[in-house]
C-alpha atoms as a PDB file:
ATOM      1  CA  UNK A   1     -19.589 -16.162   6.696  1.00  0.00           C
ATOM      2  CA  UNK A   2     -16.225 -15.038   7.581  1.00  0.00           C
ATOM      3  CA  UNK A   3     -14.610 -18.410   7.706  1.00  0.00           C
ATOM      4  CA  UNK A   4     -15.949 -19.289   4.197  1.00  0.00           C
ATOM      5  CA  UNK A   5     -14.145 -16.349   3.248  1.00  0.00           C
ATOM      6  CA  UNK A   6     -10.789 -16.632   5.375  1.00  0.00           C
ATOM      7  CA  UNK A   7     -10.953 -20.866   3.561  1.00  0.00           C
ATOM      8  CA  UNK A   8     -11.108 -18.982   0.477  1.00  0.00           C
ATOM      9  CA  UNK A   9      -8.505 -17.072   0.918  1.00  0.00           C
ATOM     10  CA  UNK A  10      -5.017 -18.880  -0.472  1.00  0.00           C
ATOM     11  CA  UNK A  11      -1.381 -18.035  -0.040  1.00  0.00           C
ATOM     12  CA  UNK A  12      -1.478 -17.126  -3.836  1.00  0.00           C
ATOM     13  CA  UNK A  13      -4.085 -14.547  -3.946  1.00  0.00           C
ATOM     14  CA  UNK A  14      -1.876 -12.474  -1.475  1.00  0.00           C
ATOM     15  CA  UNK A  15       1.172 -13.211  -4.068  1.00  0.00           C
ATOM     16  CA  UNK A  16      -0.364 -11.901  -6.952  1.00  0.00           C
ATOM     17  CA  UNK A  17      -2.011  -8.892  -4.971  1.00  0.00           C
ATOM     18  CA  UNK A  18       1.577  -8.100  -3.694  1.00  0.00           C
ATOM     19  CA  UNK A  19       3.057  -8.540  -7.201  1.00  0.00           C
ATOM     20  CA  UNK A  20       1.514  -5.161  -8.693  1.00  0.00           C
ATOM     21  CA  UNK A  21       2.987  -3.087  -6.165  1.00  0.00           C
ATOM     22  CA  UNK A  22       6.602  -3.937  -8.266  1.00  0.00           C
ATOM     23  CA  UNK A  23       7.930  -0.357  -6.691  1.00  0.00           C
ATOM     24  CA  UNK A  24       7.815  -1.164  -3.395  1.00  0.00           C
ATOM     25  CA  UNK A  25      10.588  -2.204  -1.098  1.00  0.00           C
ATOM     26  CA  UNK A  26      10.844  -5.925  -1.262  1.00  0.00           C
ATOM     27  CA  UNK A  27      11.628  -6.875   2.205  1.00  0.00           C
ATOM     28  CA  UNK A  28       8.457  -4.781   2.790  1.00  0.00           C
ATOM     29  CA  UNK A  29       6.617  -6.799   0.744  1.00  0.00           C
ATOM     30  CA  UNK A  30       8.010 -10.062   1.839  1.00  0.00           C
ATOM     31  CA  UNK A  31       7.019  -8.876   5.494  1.00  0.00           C
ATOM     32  CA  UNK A  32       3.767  -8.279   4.473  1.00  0.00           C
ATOM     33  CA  UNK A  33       2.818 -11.225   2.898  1.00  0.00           C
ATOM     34  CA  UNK A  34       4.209 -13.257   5.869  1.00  0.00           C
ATOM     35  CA  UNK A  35       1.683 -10.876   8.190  1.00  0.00           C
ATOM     36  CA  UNK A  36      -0.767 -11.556   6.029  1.00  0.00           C
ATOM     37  CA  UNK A  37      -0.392 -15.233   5.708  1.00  0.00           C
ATOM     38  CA  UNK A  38      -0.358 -15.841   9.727  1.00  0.00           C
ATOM     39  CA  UNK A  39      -3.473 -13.455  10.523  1.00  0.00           C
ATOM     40  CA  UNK A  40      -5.574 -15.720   8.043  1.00  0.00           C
ATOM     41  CA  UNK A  41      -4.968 -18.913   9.810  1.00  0.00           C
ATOM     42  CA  UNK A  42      -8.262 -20.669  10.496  1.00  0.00           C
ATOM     43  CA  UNK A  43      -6.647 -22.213  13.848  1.00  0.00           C
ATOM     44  CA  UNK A  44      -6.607 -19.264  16.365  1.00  0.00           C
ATOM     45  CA  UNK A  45      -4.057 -21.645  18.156  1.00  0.00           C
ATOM     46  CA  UNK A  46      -1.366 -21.209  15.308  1.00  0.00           C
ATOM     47  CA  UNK A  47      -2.690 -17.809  14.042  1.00  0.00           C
ATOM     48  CA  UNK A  48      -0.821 -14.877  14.665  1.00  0.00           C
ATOM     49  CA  UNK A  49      -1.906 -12.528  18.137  1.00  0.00           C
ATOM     50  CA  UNK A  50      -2.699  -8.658  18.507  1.00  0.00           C
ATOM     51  CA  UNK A  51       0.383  -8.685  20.273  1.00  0.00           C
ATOM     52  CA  UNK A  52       2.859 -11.139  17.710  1.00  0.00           C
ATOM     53  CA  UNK A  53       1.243  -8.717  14.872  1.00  0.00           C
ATOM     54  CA  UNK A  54       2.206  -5.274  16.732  1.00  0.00           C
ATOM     55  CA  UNK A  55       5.552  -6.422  17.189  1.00  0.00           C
ATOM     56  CA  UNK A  56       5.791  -8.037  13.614  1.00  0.00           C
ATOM     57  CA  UNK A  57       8.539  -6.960  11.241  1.00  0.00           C
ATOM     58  CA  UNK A  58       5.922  -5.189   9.002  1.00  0.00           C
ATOM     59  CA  UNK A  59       4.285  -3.043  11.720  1.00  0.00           C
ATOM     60  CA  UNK A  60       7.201  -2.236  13.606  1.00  0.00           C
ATOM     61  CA  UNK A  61       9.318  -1.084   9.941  1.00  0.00           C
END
């Protein structure tokens, strides 16, 4: 069940989520999209890692 929904997911559903929040900071943004966009890789040997996402951009500010 959850990889029919991670296949489901595409690169522009998290653009137009992230596009409503039009206040925000936009390297933020940017930062969290790219987070976003490597967590939800259906290879686990090219998605992102506990440890690559705790030391991301986003998470560390």
């Amino acid at each position: 069940a959850v990889k029919r929904l991670l296949v489901n997911i595409k690169a522009k559903d998290f653009s137009s989520l992230i596009s409503c929040y039009t206040g925000e900071d936009p390297k933020m943004l940017a930062n969290f999209k790219d987070m976003l966009d490597r967590i939800f890789v259906l290879d686990p040997e090219k998605r992102l890692t506990i440890s690559q996402a705790l030391s991301h951009p986003f998470t560390t500010g």
